[in-house]
PDB file of N, CA and C in Angstrom:
ATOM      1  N   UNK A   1      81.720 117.436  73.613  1.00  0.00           N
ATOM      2  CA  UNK A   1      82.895 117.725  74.396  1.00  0.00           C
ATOM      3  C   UNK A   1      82.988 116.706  75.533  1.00  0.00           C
ATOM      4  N   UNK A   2      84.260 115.691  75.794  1.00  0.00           N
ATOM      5  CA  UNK A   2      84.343 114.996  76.558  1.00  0.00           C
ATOM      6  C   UNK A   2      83.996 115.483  77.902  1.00  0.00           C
ATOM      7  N   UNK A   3      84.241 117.125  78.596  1.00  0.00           N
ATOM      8  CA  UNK A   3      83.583 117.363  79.855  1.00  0.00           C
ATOM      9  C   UNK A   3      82.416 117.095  79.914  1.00  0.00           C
ATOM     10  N   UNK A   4      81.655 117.067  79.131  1.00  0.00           N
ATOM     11  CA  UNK A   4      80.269 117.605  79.040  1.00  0.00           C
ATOM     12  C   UNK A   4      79.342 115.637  79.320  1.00  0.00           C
ATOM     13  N   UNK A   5      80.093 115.012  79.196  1.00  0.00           N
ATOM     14  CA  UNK A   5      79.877 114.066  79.076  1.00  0.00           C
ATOM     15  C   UNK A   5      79.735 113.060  80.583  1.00  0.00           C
ATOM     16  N   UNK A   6      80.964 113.888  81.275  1.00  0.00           N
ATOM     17  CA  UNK A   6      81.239 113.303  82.703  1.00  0.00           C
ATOM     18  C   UNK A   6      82.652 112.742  82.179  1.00  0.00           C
ATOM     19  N   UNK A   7      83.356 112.093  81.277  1.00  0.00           N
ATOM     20  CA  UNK A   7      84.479 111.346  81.098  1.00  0.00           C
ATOM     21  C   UNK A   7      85.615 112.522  81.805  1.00  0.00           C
ATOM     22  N   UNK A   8      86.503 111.493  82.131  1.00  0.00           N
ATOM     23  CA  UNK A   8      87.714 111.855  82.843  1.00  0.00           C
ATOM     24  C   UNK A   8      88.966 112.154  81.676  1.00  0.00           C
ATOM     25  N   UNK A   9      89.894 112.535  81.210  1.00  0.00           N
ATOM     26  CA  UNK A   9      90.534 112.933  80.161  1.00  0.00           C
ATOM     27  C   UNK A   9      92.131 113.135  80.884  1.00  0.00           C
ATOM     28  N   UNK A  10      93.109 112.945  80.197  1.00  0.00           N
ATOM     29  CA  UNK A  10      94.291 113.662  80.411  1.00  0.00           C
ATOM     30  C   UNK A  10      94.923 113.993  78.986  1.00  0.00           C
ATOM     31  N   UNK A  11      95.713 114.913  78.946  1.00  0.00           N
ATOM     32  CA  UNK A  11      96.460 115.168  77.968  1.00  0.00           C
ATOM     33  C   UNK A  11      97.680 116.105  77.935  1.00  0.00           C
ATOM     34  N   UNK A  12      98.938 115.798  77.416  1.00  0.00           N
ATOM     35  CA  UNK A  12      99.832 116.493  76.999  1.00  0.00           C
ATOM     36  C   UNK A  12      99.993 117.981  77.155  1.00  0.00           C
ATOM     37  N   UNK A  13     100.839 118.617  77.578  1.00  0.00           N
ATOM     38  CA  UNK A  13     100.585 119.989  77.544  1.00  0.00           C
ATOM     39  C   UNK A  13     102.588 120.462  77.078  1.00  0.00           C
ATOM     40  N   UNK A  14     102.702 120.952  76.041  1.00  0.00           N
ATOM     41  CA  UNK A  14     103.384 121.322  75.197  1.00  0.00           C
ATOM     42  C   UNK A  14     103.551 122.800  74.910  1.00  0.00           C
ATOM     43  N   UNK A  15     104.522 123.166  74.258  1.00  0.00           N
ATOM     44  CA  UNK A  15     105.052 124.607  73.988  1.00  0.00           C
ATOM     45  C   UNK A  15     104.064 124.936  73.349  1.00  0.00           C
ATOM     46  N   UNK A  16     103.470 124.350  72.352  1.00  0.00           N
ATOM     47  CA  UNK A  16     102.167 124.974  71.289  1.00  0.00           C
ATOM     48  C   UNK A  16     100.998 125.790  72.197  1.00  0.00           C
ATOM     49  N   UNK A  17     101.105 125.020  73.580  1.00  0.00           N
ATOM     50  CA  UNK A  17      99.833 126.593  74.466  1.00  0.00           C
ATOM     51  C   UNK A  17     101.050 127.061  75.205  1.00  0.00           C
ATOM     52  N   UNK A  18     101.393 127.868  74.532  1.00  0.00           N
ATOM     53  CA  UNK A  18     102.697 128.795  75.003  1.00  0.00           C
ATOM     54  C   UNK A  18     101.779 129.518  76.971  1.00  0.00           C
ATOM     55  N   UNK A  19     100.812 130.202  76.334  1.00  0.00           N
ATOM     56  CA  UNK A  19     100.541 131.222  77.423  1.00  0.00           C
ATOM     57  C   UNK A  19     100.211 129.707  78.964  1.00  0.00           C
ATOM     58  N   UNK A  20      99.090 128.678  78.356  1.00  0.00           N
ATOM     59  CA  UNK A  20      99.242 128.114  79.426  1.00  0.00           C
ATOM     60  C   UNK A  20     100.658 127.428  79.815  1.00  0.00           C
ATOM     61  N   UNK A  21     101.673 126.734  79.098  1.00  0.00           N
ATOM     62  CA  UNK A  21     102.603 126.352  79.166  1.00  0.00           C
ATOM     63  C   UNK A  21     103.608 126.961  79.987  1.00  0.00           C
ATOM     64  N   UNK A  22     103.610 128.508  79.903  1.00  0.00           N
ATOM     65  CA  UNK A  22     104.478 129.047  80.763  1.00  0.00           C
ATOM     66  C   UNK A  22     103.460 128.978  82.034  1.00  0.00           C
ATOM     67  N   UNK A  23     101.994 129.276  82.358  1.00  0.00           N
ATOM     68  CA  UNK A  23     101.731 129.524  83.597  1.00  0.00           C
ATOM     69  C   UNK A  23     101.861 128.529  84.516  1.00  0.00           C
ATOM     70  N   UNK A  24     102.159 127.153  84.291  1.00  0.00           N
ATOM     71  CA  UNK A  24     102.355 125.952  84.871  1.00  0.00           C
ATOM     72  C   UNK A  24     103.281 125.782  85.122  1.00  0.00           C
ATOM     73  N   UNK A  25     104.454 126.080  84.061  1.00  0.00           N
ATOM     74  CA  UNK A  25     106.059 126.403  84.889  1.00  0.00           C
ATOM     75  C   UNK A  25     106.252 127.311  85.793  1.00  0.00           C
ATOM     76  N   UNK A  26     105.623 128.067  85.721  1.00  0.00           N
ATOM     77  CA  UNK A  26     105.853 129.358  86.740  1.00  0.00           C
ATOM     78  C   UNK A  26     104.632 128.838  88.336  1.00  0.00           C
ATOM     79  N   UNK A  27     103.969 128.406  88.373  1.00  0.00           N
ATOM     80  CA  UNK A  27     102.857 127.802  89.227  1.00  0.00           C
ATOM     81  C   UNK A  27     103.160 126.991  89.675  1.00  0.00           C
ATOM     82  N   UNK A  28     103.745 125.833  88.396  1.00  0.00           N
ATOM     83  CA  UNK A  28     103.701 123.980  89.229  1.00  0.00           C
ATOM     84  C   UNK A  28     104.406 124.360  90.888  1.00  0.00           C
ATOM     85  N   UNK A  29     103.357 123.899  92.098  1.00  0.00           N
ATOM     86  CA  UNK A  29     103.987 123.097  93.094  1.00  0.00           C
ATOM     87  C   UNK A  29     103.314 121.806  93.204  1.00  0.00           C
ATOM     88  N   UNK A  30     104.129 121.047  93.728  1.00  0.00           N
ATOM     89  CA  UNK A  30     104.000 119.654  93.995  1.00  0.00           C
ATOM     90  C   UNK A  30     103.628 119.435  95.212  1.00  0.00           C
ATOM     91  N   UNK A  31     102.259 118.597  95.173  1.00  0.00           N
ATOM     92  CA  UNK A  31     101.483 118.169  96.457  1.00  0.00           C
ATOM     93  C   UNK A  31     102.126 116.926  97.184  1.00  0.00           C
ATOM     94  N   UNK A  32     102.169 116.457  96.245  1.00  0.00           N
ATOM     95  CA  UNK A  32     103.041 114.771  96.528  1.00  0.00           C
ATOM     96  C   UNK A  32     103.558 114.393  95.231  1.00  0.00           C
ATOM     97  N   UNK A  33     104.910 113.568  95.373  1.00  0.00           N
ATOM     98  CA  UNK A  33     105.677 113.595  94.636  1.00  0.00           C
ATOM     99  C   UNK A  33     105.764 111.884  94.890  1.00  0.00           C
ATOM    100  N   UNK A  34     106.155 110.843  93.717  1.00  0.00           N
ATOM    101  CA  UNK A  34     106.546 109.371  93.781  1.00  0.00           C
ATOM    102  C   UNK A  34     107.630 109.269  92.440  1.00  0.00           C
ATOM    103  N   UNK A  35     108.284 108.385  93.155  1.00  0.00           N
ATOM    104  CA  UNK A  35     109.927 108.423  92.719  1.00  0.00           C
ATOM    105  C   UNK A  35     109.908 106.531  92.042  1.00  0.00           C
ATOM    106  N   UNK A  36     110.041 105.786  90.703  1.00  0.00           N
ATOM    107  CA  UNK A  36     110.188 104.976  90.713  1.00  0.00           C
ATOM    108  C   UNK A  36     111.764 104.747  89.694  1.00  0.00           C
ATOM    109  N   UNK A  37     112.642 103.700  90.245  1.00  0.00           N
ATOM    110  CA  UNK A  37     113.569 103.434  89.282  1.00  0.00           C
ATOM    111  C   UNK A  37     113.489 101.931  88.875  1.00  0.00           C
ATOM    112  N   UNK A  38     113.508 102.120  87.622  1.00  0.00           N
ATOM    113  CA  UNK A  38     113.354 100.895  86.555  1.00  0.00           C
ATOM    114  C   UNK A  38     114.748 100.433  86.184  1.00  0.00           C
ATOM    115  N   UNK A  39     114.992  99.047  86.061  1.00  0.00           N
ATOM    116  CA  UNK A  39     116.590  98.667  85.696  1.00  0.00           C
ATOM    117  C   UNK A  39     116.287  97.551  84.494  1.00  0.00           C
ATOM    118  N   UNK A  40     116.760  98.186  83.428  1.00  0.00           N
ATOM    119  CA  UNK A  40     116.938  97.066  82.392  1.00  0.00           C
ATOM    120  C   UNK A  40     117.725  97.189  81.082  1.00  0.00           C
ATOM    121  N   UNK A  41     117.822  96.084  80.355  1.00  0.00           N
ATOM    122  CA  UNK A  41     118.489  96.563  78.621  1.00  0.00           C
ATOM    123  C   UNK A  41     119.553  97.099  79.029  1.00  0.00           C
ATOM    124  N   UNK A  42     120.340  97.172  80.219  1.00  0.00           N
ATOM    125  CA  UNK A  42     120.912  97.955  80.378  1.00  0.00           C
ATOM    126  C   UNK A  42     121.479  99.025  81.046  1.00  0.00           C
ATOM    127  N   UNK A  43     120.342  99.687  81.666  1.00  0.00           N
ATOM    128  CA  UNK A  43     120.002 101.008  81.778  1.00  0.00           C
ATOM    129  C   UNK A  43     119.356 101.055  82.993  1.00  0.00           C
ATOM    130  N   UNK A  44     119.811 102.118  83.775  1.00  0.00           N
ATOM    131  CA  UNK A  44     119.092 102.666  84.670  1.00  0.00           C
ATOM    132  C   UNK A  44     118.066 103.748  84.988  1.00  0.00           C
ATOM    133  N   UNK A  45     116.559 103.978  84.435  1.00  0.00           N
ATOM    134  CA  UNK A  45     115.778 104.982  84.206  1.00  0.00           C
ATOM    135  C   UNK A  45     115.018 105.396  85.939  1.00  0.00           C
ATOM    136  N   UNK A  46     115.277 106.564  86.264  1.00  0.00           N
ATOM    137  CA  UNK A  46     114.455 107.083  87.447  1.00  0.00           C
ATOM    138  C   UNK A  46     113.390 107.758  86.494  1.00  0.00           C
ATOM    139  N   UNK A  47     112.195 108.007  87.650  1.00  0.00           N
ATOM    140  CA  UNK A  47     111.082 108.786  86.669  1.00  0.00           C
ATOM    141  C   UNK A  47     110.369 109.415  88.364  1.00  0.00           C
ATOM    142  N   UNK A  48     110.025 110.725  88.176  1.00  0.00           N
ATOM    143  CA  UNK A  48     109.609 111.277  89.444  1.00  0.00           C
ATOM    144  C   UNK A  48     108.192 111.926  88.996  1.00  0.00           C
ATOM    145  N   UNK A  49     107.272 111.116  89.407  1.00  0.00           N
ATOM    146  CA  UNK A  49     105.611 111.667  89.147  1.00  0.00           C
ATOM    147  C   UNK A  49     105.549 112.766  89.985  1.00  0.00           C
ATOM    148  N   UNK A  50     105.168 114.273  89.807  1.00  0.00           N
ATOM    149  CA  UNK A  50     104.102 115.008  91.456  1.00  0.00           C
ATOM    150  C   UNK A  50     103.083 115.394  90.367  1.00  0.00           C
ATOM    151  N   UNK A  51     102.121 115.752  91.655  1.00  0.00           N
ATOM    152  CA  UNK A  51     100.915 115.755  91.500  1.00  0.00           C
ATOM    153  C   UNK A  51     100.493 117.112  91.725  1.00  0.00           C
ATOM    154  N   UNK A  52      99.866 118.317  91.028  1.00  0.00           N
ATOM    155  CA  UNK A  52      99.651 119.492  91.874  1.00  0.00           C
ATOM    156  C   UNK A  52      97.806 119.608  91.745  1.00  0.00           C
ATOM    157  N   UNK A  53      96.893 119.744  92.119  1.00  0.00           N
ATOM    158  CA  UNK A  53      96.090 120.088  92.243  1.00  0.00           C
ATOM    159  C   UNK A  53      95.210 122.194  92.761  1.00  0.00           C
ATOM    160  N   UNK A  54      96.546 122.237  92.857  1.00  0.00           N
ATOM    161  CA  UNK A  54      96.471 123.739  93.423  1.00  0.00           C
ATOM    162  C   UNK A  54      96.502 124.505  92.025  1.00  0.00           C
ATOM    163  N   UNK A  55      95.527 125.690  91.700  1.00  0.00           N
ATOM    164  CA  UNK A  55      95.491 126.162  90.070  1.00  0.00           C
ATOM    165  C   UNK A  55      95.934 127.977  89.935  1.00  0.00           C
ATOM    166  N   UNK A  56      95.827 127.948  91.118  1.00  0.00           N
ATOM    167  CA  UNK A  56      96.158 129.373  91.098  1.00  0.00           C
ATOM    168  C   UNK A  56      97.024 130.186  90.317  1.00  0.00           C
ATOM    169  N   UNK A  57      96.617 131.069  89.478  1.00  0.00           N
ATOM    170  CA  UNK A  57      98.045 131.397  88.639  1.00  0.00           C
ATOM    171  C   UNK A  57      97.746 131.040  87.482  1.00  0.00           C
ATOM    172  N   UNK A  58      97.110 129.803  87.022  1.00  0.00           N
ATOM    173  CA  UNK A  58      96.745 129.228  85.892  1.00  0.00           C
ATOM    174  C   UNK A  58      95.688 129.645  85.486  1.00  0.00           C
ATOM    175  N   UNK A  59      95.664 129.737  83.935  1.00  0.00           N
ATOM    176  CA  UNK A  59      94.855 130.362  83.314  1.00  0.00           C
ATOM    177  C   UNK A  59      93.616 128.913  83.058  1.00  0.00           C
ATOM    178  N   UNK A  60      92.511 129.275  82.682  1.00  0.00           N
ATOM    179  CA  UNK A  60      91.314 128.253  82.938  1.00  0.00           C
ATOM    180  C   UNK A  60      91.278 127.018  81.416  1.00  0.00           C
ATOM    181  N   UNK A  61      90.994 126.165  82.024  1.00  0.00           N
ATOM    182  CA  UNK A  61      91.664 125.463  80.256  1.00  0.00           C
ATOM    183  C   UNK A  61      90.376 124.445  80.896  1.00  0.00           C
ATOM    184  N   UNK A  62      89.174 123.982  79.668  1.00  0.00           N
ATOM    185  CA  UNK A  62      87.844 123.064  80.407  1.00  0.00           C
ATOM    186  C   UNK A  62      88.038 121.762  80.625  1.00  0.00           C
ATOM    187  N   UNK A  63      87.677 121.745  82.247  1.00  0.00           N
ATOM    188  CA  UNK A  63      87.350 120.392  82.762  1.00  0.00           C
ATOM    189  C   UNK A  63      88.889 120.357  83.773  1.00  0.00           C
ATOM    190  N   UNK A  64      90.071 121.166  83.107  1.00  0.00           N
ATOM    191  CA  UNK A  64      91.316 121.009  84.227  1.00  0.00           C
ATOM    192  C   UNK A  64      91.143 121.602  86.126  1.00  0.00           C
ATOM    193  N   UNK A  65      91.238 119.958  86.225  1.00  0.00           N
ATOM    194  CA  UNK A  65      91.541 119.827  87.834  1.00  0.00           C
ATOM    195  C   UNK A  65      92.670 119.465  88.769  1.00  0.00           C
ATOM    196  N   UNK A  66      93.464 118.949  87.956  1.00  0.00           N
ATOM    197  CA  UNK A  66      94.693 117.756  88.678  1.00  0.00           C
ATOM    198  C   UNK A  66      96.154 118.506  86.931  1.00  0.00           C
ATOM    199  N   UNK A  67      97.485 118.412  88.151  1.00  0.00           N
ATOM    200  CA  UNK A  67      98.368 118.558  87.010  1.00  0.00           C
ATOM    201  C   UNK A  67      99.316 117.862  87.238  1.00  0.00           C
ATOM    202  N   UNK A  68      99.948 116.806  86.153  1.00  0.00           N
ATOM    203  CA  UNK A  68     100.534 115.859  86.569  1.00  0.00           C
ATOM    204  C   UNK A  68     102.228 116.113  85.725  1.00  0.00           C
ATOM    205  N   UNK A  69     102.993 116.096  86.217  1.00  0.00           N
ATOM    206  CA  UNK A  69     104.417 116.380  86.047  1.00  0.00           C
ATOM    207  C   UNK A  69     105.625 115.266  86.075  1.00  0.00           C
ATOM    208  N   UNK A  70     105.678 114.452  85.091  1.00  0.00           N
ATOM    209  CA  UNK A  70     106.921 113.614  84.760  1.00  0.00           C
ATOM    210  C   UNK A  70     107.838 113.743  84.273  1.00  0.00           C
ATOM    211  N   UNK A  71     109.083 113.616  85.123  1.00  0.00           N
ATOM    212  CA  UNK A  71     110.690 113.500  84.428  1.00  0.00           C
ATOM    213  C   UNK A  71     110.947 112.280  84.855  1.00  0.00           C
ATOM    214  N   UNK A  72     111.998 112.323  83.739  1.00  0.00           N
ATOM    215  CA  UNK A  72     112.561 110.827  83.147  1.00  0.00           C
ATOM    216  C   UNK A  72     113.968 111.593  83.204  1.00  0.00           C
ATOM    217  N   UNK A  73     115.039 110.139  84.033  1.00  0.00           N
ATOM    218  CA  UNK A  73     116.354 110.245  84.011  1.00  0.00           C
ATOM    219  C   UNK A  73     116.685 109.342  83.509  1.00  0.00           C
ATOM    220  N   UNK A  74     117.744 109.319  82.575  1.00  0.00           N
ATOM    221  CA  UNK A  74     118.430 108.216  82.013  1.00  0.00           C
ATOM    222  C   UNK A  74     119.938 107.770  82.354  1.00  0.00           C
TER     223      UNK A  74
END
């Protein structure tokens, strides 16, 4: 198991863990938030990173410490 190892990991979190999936919508606050807009091809893309570290509410999933939250505007 990559915890077990010391390695650092991120991954995807999707409708398929329904129960954690909702507790993070219902939980996510944002500690700090960074805003970048990209211009090209065309197009104008904003994308707004936050960061929550606060877990309360959330159910225990191994090795999760940090929750990271990206939208994309097009």
């Amino acid at each position: 198991m990559i915890t077990q190892t010391g390695n650092d990991y991120i991954g995807a979190l999707k409708g398929n863990q329904s129960g954690l999936f909702k507790d993070v919508k219902k939980n996510f606050i944002p500690e700090s938030t960074f805003q970048k807009i990209n211009k090209g091809h065309g197009r104008v893309e904003k994308r707004h990173v936050s960061i929550c570290q606060n877990l309360d509410g959330i159910r225990s999933w191994p090795g999760l410490t940090t929750l990271i939250q990206v939208k994309s505007d097009l």
